[in-house]
PDB file of N, CA and C in Angstrom:
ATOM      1  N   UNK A   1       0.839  -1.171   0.000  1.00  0.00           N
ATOM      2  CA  UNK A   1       0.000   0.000   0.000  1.00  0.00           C
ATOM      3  C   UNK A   1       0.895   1.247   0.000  1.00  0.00           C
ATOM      4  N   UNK A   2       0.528   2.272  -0.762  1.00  0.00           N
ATOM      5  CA  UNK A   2       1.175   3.533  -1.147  1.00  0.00           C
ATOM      6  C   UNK A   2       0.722   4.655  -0.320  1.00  0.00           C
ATOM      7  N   UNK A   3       1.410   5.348   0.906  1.00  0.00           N
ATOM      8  CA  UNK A   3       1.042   6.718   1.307  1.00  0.00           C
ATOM      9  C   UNK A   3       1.146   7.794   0.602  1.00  0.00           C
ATOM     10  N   UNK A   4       0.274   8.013  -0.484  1.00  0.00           N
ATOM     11  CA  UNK A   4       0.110   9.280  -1.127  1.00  0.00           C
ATOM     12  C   UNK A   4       0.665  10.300  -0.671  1.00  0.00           C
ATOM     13  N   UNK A   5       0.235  10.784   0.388  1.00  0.00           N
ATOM     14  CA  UNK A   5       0.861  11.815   1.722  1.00  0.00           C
ATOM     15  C   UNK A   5       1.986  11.653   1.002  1.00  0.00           C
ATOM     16  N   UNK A   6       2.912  11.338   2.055  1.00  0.00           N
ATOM     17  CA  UNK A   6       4.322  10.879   2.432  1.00  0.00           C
ATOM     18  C   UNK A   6       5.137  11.050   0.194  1.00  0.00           C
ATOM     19  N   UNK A   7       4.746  10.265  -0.500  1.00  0.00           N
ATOM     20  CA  UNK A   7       4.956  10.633  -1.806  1.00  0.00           C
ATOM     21  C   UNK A   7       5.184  11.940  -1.938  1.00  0.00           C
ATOM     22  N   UNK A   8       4.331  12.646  -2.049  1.00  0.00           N
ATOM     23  CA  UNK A   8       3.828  14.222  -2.273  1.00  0.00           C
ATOM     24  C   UNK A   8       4.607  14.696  -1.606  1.00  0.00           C
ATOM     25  N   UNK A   9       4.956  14.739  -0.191  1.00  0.00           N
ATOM     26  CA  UNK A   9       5.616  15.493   1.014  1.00  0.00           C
ATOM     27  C   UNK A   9       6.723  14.990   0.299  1.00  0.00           C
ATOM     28  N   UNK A  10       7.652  14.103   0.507  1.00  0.00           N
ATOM     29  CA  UNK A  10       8.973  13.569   0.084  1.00  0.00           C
ATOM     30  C   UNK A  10       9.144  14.370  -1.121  1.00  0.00           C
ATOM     31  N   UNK A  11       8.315  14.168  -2.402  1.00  0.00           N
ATOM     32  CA  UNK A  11       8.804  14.944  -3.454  1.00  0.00           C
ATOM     33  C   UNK A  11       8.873  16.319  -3.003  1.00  0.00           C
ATOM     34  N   UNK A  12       7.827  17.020  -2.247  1.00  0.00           N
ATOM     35  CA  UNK A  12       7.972  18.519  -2.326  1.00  0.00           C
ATOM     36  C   UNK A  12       9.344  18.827  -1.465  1.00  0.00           C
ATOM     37  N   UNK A  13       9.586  18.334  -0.940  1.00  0.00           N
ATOM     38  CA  UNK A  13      11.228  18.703   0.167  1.00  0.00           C
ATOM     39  C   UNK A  13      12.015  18.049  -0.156  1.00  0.00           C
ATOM     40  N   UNK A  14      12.097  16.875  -1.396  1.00  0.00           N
ATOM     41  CA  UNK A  14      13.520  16.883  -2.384  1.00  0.00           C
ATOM     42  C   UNK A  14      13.633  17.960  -3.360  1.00  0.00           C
ATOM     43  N   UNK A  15      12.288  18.268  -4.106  1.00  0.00           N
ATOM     44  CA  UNK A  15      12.293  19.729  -5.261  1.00  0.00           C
ATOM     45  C   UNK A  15      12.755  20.434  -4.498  1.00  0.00           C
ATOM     46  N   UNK A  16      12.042  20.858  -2.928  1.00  0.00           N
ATOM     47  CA  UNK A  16      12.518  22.295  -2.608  1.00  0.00           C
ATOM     48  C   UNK A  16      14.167  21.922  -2.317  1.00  0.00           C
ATOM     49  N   UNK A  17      15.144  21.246  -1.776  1.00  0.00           N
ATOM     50  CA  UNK A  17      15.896  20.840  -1.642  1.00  0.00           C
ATOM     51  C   UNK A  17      16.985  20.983  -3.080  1.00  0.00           C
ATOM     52  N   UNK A  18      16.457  19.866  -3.775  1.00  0.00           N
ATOM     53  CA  UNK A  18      17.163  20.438  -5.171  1.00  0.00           C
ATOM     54  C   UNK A  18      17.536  21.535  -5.360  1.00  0.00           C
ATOM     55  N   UNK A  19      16.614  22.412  -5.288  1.00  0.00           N
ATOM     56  CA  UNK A  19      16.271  23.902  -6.077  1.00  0.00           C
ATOM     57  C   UNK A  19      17.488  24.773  -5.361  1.00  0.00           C
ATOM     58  N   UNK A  20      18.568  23.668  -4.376  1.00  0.00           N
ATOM     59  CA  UNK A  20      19.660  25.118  -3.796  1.00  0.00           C
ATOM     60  C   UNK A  20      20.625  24.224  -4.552  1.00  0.00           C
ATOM     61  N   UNK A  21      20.381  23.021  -4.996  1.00  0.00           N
ATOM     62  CA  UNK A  21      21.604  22.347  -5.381  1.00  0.00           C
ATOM     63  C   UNK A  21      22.262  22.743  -6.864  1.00  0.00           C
ATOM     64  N   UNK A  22      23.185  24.004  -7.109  1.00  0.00           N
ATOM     65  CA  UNK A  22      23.523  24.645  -8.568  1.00  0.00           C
ATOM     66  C   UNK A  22      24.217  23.265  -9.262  1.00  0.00           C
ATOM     67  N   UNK A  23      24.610  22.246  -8.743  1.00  0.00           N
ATOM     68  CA  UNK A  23      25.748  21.518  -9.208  1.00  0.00           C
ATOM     69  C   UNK A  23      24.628  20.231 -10.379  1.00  0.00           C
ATOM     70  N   UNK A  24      23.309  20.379 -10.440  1.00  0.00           N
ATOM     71  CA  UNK A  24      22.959  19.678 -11.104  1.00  0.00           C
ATOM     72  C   UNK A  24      22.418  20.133 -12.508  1.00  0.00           C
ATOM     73  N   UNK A  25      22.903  21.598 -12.825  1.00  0.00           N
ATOM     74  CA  UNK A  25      22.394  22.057 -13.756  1.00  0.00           C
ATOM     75  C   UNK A  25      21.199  23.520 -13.149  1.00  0.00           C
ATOM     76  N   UNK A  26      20.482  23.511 -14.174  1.00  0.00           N
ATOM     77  CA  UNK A  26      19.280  24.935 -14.539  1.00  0.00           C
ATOM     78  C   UNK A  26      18.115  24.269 -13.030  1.00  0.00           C
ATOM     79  N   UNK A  27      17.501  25.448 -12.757  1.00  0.00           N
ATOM     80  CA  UNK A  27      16.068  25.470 -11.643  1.00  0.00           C
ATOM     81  C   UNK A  27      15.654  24.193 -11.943  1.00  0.00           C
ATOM     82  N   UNK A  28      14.823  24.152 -12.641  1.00  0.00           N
ATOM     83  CA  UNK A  28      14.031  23.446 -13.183  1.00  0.00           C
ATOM     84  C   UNK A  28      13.762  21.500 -13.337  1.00  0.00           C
ATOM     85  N   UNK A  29      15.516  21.653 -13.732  1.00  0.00           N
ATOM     86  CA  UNK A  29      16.452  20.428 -13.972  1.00  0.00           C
ATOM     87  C   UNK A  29      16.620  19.917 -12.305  1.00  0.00           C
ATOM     88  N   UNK A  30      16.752  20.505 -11.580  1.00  0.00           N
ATOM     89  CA  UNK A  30      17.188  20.464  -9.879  1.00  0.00           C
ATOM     90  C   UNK A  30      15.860  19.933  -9.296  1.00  0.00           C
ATOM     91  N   UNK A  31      14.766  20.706  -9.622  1.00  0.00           N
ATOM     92  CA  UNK A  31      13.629  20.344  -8.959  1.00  0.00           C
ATOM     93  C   UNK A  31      12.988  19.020  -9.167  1.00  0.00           C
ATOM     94  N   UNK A  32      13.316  19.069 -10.708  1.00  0.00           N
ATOM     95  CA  UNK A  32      12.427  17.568 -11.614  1.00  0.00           C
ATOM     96  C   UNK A  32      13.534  16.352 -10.809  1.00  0.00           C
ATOM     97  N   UNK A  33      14.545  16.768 -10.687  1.00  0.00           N
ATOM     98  CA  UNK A  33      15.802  15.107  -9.930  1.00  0.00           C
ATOM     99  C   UNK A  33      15.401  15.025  -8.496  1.00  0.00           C
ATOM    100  N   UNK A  34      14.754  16.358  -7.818  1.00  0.00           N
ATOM    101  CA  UNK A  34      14.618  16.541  -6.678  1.00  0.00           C
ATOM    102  C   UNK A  34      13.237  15.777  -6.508  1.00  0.00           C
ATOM    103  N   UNK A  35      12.267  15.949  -6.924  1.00  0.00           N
ATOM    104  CA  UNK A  35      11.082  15.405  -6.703  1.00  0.00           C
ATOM    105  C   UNK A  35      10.918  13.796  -6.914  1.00  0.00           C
ATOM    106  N   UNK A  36      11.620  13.779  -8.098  1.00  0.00           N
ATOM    107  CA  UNK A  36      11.637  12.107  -8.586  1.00  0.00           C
ATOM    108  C   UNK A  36      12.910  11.540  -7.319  1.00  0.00           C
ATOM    109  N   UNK A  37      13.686  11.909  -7.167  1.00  0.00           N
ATOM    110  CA  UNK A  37      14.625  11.282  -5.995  1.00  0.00           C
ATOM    111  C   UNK A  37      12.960  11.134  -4.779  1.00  0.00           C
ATOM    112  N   UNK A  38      12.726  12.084  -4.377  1.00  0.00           N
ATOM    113  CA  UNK A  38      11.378  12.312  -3.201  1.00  0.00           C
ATOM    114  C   UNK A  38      10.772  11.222  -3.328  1.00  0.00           C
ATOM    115  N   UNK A  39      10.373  10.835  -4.722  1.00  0.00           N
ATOM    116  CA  UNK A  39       8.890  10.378  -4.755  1.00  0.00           C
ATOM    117  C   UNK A  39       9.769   8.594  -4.352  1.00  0.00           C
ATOM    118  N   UNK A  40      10.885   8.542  -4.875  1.00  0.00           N
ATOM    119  CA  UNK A  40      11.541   7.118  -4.683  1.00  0.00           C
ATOM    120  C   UNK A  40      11.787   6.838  -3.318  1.00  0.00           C
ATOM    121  N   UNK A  41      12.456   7.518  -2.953  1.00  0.00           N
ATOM    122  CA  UNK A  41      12.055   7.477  -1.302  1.00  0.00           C
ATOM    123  C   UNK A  41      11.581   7.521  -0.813  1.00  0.00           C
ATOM    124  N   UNK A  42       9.906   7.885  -1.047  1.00  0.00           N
ATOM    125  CA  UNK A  42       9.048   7.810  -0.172  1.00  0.00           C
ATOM    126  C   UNK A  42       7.916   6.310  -0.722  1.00  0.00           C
ATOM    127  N   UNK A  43       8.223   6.021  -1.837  1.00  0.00           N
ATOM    128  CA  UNK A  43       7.994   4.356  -2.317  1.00  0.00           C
ATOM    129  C   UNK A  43       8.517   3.570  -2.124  1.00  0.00           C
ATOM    130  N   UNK A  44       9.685   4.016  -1.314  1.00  0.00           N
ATOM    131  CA  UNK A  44      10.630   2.578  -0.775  1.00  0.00           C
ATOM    132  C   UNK A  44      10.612   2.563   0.437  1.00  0.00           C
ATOM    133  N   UNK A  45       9.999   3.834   1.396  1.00  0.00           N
ATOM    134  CA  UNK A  45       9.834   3.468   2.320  1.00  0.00           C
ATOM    135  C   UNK A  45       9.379   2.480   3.099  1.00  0.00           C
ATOM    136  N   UNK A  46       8.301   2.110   2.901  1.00  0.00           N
ATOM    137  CA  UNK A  46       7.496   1.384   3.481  1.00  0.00           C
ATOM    138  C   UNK A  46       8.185   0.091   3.327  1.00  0.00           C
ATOM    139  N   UNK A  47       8.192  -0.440   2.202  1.00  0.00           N
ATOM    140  CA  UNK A  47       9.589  -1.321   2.484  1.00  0.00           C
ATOM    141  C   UNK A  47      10.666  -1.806   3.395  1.00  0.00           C
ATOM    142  N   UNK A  48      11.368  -0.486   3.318  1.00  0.00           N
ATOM    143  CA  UNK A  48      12.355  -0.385   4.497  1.00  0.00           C
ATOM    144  C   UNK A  48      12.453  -1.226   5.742  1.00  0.00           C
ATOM    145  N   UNK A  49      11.213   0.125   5.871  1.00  0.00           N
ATOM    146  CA  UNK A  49      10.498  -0.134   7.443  1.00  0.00           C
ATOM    147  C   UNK A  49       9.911  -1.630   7.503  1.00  0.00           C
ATOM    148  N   UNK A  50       9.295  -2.340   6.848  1.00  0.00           N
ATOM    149  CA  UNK A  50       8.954  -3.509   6.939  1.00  0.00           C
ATOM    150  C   UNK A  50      10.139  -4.665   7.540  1.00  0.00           C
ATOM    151  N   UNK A  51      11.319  -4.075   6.286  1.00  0.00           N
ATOM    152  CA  UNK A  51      12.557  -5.194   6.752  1.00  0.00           C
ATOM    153  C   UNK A  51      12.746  -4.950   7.638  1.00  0.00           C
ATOM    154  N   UNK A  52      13.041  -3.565   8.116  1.00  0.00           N
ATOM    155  CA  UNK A  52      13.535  -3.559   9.467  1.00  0.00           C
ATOM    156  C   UNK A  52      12.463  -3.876  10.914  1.00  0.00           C
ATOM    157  N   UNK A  53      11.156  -4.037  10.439  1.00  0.00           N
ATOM    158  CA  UNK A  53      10.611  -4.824  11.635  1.00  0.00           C
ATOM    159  C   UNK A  53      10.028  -3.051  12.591  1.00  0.00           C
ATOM    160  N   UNK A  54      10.039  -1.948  11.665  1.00  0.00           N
ATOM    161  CA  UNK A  54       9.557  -0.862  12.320  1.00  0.00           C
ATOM    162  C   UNK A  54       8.183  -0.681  11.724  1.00  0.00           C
TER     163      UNK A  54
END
């Protein structure tokens, strides 16, 4: 099962995150790696947490 939430949140505070990182290129380019990094981490979470028994 997928926390929508947690997706959404994760992407929005990797974009906003990205968006200081100059070393990946233009705004834009920062935000789109930033959000998609977010959204992967917050789809693997649950995972995680499973293996680890949390």
């Amino acid at each position: 099962m997928f926390d929508a939430t947690a997706i959404v949140w994760y992407g929005a505070i990797c974009g906003a995150l990205a968006a200081l990182a100059p070393s990946l290129g233009g705004r834009n380019r920062r935000v789109l790696v930033g959000v998609i990094v977010g959204i992967v981490a917050a789809t693997l979470l649950p995972g995680v947490r499973g293996a680890l028994g949390l």
